[in-house]
C-alpha atoms as a PDB file:
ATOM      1  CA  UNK A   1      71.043 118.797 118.586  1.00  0.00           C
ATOM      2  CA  UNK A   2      74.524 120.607 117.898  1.00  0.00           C
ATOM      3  CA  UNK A   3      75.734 119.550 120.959  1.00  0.00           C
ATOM      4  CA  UNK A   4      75.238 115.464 119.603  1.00  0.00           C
ATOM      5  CA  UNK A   5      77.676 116.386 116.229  1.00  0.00           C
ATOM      6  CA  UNK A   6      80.898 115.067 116.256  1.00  0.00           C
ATOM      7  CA  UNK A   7      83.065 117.049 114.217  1.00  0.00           C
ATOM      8  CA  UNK A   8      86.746 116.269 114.103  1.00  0.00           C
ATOM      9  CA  UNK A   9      89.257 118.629 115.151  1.00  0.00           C
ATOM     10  CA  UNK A  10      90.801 120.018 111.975  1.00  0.00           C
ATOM     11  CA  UNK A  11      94.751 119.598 111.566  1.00  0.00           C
ATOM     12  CA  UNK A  12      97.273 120.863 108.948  1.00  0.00           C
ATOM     13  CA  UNK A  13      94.620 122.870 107.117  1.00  0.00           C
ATOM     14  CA  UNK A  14      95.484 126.648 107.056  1.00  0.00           C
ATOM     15  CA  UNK A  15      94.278 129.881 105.936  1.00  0.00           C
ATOM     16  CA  UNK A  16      97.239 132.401 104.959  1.00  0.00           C
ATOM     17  CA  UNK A  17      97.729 136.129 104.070  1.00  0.00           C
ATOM     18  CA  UNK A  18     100.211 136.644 100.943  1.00  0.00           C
ATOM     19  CA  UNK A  19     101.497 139.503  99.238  1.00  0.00           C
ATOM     20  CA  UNK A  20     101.642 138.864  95.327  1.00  0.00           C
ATOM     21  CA  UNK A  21     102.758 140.588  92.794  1.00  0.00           C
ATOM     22  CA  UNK A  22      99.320 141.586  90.598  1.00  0.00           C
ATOM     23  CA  UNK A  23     101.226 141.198  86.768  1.00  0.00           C
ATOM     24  CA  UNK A  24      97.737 142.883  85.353  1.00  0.00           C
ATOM     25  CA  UNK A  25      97.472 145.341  87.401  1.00  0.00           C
ATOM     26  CA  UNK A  26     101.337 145.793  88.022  1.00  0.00           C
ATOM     27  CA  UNK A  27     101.004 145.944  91.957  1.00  0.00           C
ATOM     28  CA  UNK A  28     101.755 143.942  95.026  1.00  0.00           C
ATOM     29  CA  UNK A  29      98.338 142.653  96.657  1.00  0.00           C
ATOM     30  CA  UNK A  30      97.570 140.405  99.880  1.00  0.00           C
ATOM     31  CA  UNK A  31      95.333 137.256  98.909  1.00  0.00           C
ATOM     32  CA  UNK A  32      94.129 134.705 101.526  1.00  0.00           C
ATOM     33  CA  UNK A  33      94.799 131.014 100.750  1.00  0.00           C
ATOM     34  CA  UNK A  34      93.707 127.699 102.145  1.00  0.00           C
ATOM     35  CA  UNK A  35      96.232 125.525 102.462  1.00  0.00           C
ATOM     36  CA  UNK A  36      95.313 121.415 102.522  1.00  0.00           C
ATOM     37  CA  UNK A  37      99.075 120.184 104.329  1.00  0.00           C
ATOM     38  CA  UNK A  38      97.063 117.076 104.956  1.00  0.00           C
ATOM     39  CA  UNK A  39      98.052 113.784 103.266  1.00  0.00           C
ATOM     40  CA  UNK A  40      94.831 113.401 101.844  1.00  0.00           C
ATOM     41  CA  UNK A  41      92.234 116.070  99.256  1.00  0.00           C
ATOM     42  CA  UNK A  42      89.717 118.005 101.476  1.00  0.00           C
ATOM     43  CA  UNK A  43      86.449 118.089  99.404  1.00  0.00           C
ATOM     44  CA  UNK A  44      83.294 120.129  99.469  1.00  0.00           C
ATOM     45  CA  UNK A  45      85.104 122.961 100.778  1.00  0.00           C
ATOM     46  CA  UNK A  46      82.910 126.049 102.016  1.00  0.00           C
ATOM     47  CA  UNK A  47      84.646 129.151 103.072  1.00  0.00           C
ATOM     48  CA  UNK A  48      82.431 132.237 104.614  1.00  0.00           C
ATOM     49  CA  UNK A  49      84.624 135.396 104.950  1.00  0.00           C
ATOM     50  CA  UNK A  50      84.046 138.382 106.793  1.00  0.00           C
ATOM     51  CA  UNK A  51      85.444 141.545 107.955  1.00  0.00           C
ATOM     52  CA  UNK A  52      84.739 143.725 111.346  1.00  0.00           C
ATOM     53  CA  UNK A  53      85.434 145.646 114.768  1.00  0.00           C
ATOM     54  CA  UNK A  54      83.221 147.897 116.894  1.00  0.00           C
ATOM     55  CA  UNK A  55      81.986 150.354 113.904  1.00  0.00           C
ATOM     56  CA  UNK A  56      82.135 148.446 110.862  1.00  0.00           C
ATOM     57  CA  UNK A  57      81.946 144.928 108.977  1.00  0.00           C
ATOM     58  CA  UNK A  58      81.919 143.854 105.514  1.00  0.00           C
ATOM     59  CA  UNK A  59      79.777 142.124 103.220  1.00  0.00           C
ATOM     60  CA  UNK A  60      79.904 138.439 104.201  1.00  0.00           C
ATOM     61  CA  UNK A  61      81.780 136.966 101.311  1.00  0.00           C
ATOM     62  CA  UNK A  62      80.970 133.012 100.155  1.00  0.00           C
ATOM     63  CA  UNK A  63      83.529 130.540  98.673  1.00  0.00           C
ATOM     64  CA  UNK A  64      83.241 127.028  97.389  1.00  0.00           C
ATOM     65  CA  UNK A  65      86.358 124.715  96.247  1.00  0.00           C
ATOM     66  CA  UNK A  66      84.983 121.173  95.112  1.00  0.00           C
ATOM     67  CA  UNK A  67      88.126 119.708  95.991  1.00  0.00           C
ATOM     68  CA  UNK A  68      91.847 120.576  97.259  1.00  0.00           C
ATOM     69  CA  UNK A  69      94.219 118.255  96.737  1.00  0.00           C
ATOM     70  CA  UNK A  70      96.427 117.029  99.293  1.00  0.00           C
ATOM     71  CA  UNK A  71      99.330 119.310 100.047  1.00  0.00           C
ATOM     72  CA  UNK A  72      97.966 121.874  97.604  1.00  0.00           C
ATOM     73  CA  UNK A  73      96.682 125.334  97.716  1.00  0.00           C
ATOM     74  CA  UNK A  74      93.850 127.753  96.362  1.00  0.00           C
ATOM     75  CA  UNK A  75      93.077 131.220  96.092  1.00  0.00           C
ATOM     76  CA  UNK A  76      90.066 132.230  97.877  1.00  0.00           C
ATOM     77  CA  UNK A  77      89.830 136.026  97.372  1.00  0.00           C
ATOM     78  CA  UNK A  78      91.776 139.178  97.262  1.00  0.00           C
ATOM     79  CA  UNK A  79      92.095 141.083 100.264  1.00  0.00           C
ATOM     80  CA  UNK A  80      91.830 144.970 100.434  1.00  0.00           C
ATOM     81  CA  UNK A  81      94.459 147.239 102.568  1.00  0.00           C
ATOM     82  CA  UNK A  82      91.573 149.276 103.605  1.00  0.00           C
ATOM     83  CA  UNK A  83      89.758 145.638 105.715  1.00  0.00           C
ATOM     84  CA  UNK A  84      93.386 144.527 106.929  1.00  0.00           C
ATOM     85  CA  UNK A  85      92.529 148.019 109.502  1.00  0.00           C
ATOM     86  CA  UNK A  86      89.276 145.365 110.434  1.00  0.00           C
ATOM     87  CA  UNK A  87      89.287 141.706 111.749  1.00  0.00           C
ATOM     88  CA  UNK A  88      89.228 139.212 109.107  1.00  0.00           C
ATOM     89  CA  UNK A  89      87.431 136.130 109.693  1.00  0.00           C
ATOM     90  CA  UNK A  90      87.123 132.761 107.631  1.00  0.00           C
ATOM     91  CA  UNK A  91      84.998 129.915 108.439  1.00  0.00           C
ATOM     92  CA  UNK A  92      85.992 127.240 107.009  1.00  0.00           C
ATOM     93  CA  UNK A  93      83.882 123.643 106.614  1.00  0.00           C
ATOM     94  CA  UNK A  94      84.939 120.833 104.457  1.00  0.00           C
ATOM     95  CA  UNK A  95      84.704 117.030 104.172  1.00  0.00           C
ATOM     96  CA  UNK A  96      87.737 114.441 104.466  1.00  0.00           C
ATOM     97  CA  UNK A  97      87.382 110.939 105.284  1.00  0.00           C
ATOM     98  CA  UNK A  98      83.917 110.443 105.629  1.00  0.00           C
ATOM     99  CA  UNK A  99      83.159 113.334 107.874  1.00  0.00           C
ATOM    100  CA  UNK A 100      82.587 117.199 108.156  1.00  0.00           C
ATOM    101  CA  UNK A 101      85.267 119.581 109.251  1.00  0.00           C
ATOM    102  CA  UNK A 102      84.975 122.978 110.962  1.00  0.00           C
ATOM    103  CA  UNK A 103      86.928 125.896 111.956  1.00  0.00           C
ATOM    104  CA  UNK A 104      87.188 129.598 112.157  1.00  0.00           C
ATOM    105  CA  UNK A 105      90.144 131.187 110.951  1.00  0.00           C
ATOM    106  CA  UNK A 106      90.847 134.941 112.185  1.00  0.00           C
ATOM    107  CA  UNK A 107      93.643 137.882 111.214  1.00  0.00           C
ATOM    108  CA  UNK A 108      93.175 140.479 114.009  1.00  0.00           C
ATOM    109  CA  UNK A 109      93.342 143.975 112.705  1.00  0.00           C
ATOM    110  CA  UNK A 110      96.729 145.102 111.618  1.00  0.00           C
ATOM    111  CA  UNK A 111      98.185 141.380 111.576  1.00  0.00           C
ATOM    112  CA  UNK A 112      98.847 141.437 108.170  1.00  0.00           C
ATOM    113  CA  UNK A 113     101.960 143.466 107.314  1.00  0.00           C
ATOM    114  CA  UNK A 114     105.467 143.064 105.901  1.00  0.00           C
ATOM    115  CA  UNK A 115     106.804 142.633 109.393  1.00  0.00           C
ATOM    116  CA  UNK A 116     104.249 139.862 109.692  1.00  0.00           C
ATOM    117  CA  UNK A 117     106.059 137.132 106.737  1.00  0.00           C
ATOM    118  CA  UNK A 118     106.653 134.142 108.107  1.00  0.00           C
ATOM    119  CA  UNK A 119     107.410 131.424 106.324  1.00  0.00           C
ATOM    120  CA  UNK A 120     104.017 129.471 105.331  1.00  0.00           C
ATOM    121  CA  UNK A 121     103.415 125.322 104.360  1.00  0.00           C
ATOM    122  CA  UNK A 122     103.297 124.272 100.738  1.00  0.00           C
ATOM    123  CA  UNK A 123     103.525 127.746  99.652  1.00  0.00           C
ATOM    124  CA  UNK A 124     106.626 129.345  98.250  1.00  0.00           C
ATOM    125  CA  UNK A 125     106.173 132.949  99.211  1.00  0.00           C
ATOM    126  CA  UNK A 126     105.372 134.441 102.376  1.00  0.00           C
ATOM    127  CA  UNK A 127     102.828 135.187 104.002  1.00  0.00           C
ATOM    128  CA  UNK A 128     100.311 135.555 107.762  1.00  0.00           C
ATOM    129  CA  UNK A 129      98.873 132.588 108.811  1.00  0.00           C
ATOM    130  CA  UNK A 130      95.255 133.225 110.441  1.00  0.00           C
ATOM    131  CA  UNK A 131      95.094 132.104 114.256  1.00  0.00           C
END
């Protein structure tokens, strides 16, 4: 039963909003990032993305990272201006000392903006950090 899993309360692992500049494309783009502040990798990492509200949702997007090193980062996708007008979810699961982490991640709609920049961990730039 779900109820009988133990899983851990997950700690210094974040998913971020930041604006880049695109050098290919020549253009300044948001791209969501998970962030492993921990003191030790995160491994087996599984990240299902999503946007919605009332009218409309997205495809449901699937990620995989085999392992993030400790206080490192990774891309996990771009992210268009049109879905920053929807919520943007991200569950994230991963594995770290022996057991199985979980958590969803969420930008409301409109939370990502310029007035928005904080600044983010292990990251130089930046960027939103998902509630």
């Amino acid at each position: 039963m779900k109820k009988d899993i133990d899983i851990p309360e997950v700690e210094n692992v974040y998913v971020a909003a930041v604006k880049v500049y695109n050098e290919s494309f020549k253009v300044e783009e948001w791209n969501a990032y998970l962030i492993n502040d921990r003191d030790e990798a995160i491994e087996m990492a599984l990240i299902v993305s999503k946007g919605y509200d009332n009218r409309k949702e997205t495809s449901v997007i699937r990620h995989k990272l085999e392992k993030l090193p400790s206080k490192s980062f990774a891309k996990i996708e771009f992210i268009q201006e049109e879905v920053l007008a929807l919520n943007n979810q991200f569950q994230v699961t991963f594995f770290a000392d022996g057991k199985m982490f979980e958590k969803k991640y969420l930008f409301r709609k409109n939370s990502v903006n310029e007035q928005a920049l904080r600044e983010i961990p292990i990251i130089l730039n930046k960027g939103v950090l998902a509630e």
